[in-house]
Protein backbone atom coordinates (compact mmCIF):
# COMPACT_ATOMS: atom_id res chain seq x y z
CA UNK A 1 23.86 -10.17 -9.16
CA UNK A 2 24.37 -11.61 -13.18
CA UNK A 3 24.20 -14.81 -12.20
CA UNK A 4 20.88 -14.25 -10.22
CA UNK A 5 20.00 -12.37 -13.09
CA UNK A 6 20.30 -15.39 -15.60
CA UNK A 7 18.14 -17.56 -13.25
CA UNK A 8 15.22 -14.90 -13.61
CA UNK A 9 16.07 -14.90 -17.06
CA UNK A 10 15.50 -18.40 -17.51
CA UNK A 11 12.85 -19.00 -15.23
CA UNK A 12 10.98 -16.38 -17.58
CA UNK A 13 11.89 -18.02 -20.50
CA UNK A 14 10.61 -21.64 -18.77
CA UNK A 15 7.40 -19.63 -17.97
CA UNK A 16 6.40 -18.46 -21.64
CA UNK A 17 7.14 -22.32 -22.64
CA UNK A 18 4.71 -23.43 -19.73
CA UNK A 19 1.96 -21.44 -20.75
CA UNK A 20 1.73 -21.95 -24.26
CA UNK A 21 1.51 -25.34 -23.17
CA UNK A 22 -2.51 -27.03 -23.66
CA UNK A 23 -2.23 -28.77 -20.14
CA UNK A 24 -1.34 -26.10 -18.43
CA UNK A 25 -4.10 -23.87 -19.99
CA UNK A 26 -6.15 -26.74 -18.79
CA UNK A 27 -5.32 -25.72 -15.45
CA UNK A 28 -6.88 -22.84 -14.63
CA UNK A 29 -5.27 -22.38 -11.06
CA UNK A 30 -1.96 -23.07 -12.69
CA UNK A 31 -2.30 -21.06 -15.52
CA UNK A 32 -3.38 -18.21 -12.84
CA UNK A 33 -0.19 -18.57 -10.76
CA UNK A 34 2.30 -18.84 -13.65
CA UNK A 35 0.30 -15.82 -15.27
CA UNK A 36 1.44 -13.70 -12.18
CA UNK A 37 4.44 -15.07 -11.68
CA UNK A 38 5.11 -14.09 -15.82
CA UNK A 39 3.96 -10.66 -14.98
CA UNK A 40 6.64 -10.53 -11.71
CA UNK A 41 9.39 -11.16 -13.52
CA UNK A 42 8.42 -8.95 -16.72
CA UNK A 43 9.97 -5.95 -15.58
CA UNK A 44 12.85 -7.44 -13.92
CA UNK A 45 13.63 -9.15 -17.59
CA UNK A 46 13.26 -6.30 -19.42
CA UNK A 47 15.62 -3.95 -17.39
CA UNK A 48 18.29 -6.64 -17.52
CA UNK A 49 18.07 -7.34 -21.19
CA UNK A 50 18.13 -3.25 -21.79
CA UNK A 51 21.22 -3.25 -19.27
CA UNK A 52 23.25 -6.52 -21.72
CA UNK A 53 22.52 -4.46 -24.67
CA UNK A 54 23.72 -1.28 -23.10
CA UNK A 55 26.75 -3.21 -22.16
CA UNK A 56 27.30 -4.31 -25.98
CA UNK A 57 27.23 -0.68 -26.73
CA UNK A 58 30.09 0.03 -24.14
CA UNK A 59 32.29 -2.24 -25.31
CA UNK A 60 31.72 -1.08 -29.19
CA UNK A 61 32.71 2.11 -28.64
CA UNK A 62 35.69 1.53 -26.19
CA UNK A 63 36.77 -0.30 -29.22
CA UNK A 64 36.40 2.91 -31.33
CA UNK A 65 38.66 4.76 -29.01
CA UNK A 66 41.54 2.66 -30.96
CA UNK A 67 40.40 4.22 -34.03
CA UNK A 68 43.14 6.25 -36.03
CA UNK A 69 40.72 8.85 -36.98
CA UNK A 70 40.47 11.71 -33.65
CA UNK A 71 36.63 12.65 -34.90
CA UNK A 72 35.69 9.26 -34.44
CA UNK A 73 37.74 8.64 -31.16
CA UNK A 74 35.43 12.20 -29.47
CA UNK A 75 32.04 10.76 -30.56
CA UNK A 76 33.09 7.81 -29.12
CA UNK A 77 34.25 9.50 -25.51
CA UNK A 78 30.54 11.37 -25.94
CA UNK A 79 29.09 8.05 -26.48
CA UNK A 80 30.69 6.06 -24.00
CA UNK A 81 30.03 9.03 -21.06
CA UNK A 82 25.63 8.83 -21.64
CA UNK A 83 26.16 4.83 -21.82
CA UNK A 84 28.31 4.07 -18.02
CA UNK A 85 25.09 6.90 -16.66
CA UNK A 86 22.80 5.05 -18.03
CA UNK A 87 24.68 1.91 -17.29
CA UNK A 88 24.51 3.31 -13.72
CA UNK A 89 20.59 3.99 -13.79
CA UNK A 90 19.95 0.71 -14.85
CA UNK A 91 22.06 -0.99 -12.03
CA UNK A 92 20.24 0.68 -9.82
CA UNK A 93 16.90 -0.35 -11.39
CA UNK A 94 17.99 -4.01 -10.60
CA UNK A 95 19.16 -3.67 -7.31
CA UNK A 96 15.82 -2.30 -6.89
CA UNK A 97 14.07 -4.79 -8.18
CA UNK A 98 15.88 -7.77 -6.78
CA UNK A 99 15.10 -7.18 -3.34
CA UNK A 100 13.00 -9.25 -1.79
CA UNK A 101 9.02 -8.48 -2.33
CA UNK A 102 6.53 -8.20 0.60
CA UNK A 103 4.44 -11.26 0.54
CA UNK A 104 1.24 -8.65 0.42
CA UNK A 105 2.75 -6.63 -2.30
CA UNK A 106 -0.48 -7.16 -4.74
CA UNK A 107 -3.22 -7.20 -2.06
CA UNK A 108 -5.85 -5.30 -2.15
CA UNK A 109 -6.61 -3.47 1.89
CA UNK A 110 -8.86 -2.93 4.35
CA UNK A 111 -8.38 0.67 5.28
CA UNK A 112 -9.80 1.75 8.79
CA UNK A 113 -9.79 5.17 9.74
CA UNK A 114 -11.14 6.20 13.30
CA UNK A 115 -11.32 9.64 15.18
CA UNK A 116 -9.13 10.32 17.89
CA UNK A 117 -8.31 13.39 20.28
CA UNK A 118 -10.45 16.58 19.02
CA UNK A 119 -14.22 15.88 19.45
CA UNK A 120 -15.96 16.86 16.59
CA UNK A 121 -13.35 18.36 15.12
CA UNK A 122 -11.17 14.94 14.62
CA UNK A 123 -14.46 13.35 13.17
CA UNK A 124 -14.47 16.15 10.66
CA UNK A 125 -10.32 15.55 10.18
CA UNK A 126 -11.36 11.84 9.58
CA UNK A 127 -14.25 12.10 6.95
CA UNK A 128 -11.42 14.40 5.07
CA UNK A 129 -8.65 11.60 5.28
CA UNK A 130 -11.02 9.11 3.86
CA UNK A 131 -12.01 11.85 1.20
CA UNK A 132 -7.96 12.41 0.52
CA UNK A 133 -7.73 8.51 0.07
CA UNK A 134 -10.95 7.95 -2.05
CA UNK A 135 -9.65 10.51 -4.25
CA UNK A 136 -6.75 8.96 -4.70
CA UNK A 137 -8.02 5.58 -5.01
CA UNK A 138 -10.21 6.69 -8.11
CA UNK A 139 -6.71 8.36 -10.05
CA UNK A 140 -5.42 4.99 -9.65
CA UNK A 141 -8.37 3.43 -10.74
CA UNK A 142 -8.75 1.46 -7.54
CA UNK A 143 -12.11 0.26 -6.40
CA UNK A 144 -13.31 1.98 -3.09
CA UNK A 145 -16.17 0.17 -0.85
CA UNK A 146 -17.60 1.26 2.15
CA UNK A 147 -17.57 -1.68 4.92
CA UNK A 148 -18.84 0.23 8.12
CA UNK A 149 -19.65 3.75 8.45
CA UNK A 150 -20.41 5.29 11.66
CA UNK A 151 -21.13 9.09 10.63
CA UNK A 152 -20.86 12.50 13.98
CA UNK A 153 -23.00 14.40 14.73
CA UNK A 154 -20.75 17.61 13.19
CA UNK A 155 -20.83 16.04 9.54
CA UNK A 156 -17.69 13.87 10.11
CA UNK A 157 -17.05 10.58 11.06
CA UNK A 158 -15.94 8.52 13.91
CA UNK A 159 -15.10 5.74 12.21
CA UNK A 160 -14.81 4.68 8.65
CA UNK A 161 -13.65 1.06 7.59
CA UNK A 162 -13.51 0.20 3.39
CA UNK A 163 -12.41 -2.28 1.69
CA UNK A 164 -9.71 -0.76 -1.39
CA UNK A 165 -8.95 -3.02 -4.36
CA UNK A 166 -7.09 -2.81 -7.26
CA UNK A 167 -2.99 -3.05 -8.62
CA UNK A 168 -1.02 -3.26 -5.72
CA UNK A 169 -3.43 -1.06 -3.57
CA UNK A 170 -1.10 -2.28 -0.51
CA UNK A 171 2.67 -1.72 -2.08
CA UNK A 172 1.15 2.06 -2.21
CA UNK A 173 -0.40 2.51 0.55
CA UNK A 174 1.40 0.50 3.23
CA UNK A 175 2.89 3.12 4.50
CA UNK A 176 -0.04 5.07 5.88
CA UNK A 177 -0.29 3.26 8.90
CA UNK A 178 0.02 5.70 11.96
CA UNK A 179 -1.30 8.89 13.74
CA UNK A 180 -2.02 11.87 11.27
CA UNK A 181 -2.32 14.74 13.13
CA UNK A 182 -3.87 18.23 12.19
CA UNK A 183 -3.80 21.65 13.19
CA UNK A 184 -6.03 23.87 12.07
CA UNK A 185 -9.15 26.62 13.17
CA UNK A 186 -12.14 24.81 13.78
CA UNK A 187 -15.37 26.63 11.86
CA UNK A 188 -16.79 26.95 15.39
CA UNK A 189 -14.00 28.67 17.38
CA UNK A 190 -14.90 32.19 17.61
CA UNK A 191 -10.87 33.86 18.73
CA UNK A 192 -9.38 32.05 15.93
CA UNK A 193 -7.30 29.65 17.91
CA UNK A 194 -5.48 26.70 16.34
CA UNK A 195 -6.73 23.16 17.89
CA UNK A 196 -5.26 20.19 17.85
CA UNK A 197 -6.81 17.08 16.92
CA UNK A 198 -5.71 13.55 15.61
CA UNK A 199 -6.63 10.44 14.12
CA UNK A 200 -5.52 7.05 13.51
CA UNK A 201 -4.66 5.33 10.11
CA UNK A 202 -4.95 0.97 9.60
CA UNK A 203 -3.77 -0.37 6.29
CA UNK A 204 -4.26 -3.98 6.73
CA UNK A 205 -3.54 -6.56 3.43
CA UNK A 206 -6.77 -8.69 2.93
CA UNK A 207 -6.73 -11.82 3.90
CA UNK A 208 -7.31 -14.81 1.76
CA UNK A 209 -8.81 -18.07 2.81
CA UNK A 210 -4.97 -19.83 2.01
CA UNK A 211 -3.92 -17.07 4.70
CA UNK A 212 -5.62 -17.39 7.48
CA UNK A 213 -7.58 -20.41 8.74
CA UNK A 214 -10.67 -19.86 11.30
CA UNK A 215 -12.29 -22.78 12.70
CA UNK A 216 -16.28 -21.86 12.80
CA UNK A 217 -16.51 -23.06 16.57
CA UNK A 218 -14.25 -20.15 17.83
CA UNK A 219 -16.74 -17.53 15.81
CA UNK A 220 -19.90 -16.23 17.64
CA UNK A 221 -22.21 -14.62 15.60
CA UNK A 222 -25.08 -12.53 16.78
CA UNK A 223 -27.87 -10.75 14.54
CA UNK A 224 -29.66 -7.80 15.39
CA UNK A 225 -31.48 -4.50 14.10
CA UNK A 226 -29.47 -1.53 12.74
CA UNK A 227 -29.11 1.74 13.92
CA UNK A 228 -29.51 5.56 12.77
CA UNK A 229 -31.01 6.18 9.45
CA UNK A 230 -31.40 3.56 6.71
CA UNK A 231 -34.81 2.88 5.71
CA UNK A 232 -37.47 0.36 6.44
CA UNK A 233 -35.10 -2.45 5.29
CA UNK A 234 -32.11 -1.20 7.28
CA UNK A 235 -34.56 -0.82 10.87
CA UNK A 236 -36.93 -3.18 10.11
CA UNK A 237 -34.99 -6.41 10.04
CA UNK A 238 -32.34 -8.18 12.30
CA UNK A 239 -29.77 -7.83 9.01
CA UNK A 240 -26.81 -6.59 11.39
CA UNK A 241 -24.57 -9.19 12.22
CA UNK A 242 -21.37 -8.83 15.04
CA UNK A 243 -18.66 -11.67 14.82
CA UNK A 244 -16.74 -12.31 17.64
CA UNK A 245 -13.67 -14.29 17.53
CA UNK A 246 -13.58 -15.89 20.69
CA UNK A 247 -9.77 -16.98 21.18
CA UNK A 248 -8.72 -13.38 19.99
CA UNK A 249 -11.40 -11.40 21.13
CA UNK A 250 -11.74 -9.68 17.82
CA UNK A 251 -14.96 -7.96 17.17
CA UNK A 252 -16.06 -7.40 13.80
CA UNK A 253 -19.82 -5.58 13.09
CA UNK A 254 -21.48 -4.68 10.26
CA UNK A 255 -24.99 -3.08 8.94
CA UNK A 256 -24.68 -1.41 5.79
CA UNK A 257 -26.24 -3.67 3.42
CA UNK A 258 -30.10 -5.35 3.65
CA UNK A 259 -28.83 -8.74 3.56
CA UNK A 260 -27.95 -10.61 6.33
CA UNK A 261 -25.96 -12.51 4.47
CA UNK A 262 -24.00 -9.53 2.52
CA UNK A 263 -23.45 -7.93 6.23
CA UNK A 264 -21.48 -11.21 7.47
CA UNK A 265 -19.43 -11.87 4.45
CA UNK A 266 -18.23 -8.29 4.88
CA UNK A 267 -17.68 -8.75 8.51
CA UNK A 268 -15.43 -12.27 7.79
CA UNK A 269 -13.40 -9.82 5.07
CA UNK A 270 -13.14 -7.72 7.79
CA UNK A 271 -11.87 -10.23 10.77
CA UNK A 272 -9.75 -12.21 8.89
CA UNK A 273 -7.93 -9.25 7.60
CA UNK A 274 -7.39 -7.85 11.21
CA UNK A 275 -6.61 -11.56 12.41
CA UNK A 276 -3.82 -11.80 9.51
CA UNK A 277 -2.42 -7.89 10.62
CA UNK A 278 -2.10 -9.28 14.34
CA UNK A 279 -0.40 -12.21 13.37
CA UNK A 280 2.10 -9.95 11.04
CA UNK A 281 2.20 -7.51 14.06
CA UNK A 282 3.70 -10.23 15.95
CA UNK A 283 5.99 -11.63 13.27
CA UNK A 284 7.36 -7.93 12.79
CA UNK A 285 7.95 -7.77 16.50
CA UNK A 286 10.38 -10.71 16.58
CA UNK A 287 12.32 -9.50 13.60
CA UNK A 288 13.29 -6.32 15.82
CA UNK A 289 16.59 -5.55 13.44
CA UNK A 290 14.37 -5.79 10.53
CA UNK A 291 12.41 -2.68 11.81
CA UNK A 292 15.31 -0.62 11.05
CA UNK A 293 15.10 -1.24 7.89
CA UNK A 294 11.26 -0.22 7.67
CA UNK A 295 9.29 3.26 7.10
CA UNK A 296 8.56 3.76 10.58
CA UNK A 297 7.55 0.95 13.09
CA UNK A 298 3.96 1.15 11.85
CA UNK A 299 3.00 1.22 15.29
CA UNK A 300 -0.74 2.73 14.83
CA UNK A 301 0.28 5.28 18.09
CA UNK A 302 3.18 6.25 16.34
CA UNK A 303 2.33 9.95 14.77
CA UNK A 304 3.47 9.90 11.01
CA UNK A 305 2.26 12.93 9.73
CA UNK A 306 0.97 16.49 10.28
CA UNK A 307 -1.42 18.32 8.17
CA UNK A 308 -1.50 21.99 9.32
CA UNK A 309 -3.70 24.14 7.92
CA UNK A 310 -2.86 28.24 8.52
CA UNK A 311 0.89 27.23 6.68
CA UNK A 312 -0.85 25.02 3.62
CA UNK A 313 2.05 22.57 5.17
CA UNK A 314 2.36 19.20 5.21
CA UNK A 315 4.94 16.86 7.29
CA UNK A 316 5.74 13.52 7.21
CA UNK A 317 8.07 12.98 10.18
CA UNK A 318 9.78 9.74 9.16
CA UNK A 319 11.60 11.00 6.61
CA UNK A 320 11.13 14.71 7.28
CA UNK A 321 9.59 15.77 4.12
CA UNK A 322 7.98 19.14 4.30
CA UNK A 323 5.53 19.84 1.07
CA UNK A 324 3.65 23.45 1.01
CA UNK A 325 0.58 22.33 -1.28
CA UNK A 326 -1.58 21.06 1.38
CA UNK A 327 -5.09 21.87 -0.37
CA UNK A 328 -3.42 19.50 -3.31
CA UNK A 329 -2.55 16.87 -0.92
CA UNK A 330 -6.35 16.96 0.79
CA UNK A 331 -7.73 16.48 -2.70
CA UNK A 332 -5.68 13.13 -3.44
CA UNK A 333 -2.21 14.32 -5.03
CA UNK A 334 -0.22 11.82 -2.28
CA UNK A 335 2.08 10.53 -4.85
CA UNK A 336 4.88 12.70 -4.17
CA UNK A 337 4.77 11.49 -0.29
CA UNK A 338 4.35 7.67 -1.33
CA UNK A 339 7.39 8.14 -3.60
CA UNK A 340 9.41 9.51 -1.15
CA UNK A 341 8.25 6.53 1.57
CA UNK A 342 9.24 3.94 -1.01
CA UNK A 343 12.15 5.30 -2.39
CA UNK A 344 13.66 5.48 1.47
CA UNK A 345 12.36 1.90 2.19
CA UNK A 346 14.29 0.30 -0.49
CA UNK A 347 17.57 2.56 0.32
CA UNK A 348 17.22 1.41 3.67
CA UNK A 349 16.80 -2.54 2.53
CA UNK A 350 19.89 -2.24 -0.16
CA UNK A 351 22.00 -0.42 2.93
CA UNK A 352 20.78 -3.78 5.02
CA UNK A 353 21.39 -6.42 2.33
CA UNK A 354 25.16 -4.57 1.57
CA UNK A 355 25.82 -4.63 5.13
């Protein structure tokens, strides 16, 4: 581990050189890269110089322990017993920190929520995930924006598709993926019986043009007039547009803006992000013994969590986590579930890389 730790080390150092360097700031895609690549390796660097120093401690006062004077020799024992646990902490840190980074660690998502079994009452469950998730979105100070919206009848929604962006939107939320399922009263039933519903959960990293390459012959684009309530703009001219991407069959739509022109460029955000999660979805199914390894299989039929409402409980069945603050949880406090996801995620990958 040192010695990869003295590679990082000097790659940093190499890094600082590089940018102080005219040419490079001449480069502005250059500069960009190394900029993020500085910013990588920051924390990495500053754990491991923390952990040497630490180190030059130990040895100091293992040194004292020859001491002919016995007060010196205890505050030396005291000394040395705070430095090997935070010696430990620090290890750890590393380990952490060393494993190998998903590619889409940074990215910022395209998060699709859509209503599944419960009628109106899983439209209602949906419109209060994508609440949960805005909420959270603004403590991080993410930026949250509405691709497609297709509202119920019942005040919910059927579907909901936004774009998040931000620090590492996806290294927080990657884990949502999955069915969320509720129980709870609906305002409507009359004996007080608990129903049932559920809905489905997309995190998808969003594509950049270096990631996925579509060749405009295999797109078929079709304009036409929106639907439902949107003013004269909105009803008045073709400004939809629906991409279809033929060899894939992927169908991407989108009205919300008054611009033709806005509306596609959100729909190619859109398809190449769900062209990019297909192609991961089958790179992730031929690495079958690196699914062990993951949160779950991300499978989107795969039911991840429960929200149920008479208890105030919430479940997370992968790691079987039970929290009791459920009105906390609705309103955005998901950090203590994304912790625990992570934190069991990298256990699992230091267990795989030690094995």
């Amino acid at each position: 581990m040192f010695s990869k730790l003295e590679e990082v080390v000097d790659r940093f150092r190499e890094i600082e050189g590089l940018l102080s360097d005219p040419a490079t700031m001449a480069d502005q895609g250059k500069f960009r890269a190394l900029t993020k690549e500085h910013a990588g390796l920051s924390e990495l660097v500053e754990v491991y110089g923390e952990l040497r120093k630490t180190n030059e401690e130990l040895g100091g006062n293992r040194e004292l322990l020859k001491d002919s004077d016995p007060e010196i020799r205890e505050m030396a024992k005291a000394e040395i017993l705070e430095l090997e646990e935070r010696q430990g902490e620090l290890e750890g840190q590393l380990k952490i920190l060393l494993l190998p980074k998903d590619p889409n660690y940074e990215k910022n998502i395209i998060l699709e929520i859509r209503a599944g079994t419960g009628g109106d009452e899983a439209a209602l469950f949906a419109g209060n995930l994508f609440r949960m998730y805005t909420r959270y979105a603004e403590g991080n100070r993410w930026k949250v924006e509405i691709m497609t919206l297709s509202e119920s009848d019942a005040g919910g929604c059927k579907e909901v598709i936004a774009m998040i962006s931000g620090d590492r939107v996806y290294s927080r939320l990657k884990f949502e993926s999955g069915t969320h399922r509720v129980q709870r009263v609906p305002e409507t039933e009359a004996q007080g019986r608990i129903h049932t519903s559920a809905c489905t959960v997309a995190v998808i990293p969003e594509a950049e043009d270096v990631d996925v390459d579509i060749d405009p012959s295999d797109l078929r684009i079709d304009v036409y007039r929106a639907s439902g309530a949107g003013g004269q703009h909105v009803n008045k001219t073709e400004s939809a547009v629906r991409i279809t991407h033929i060899p894939s069959g992927v169908v991407v739509s989108c009205q919300d803006e008054k611009s033709q022109h806005k509306n596609k460029a959100k729909a190619m955000k859109v398809l190449k992000s769900r062209i990019l999660d297909s192609m991961l979805a089958e790179q992730h199914a031929q690495m079958a013994a690196d699914r062990k390894s993951q949160v779950g299989s991300g499978d989107r039929s795969e039911r991840i969590r429960t929200y149920n409402f008479p208890q105030g409980r919430c479940t997370d069945h992968r790691i079987g986590l039970t929290l009791y603050r459920l009105d906390a949880i609705m309103q955005g406090e998901i950090d203590e579930i994304i912790d625990a996801l992570v934190t069991d995620s990298q256990t699992a990958a230091m267990a795989s890389q030690e094995g």
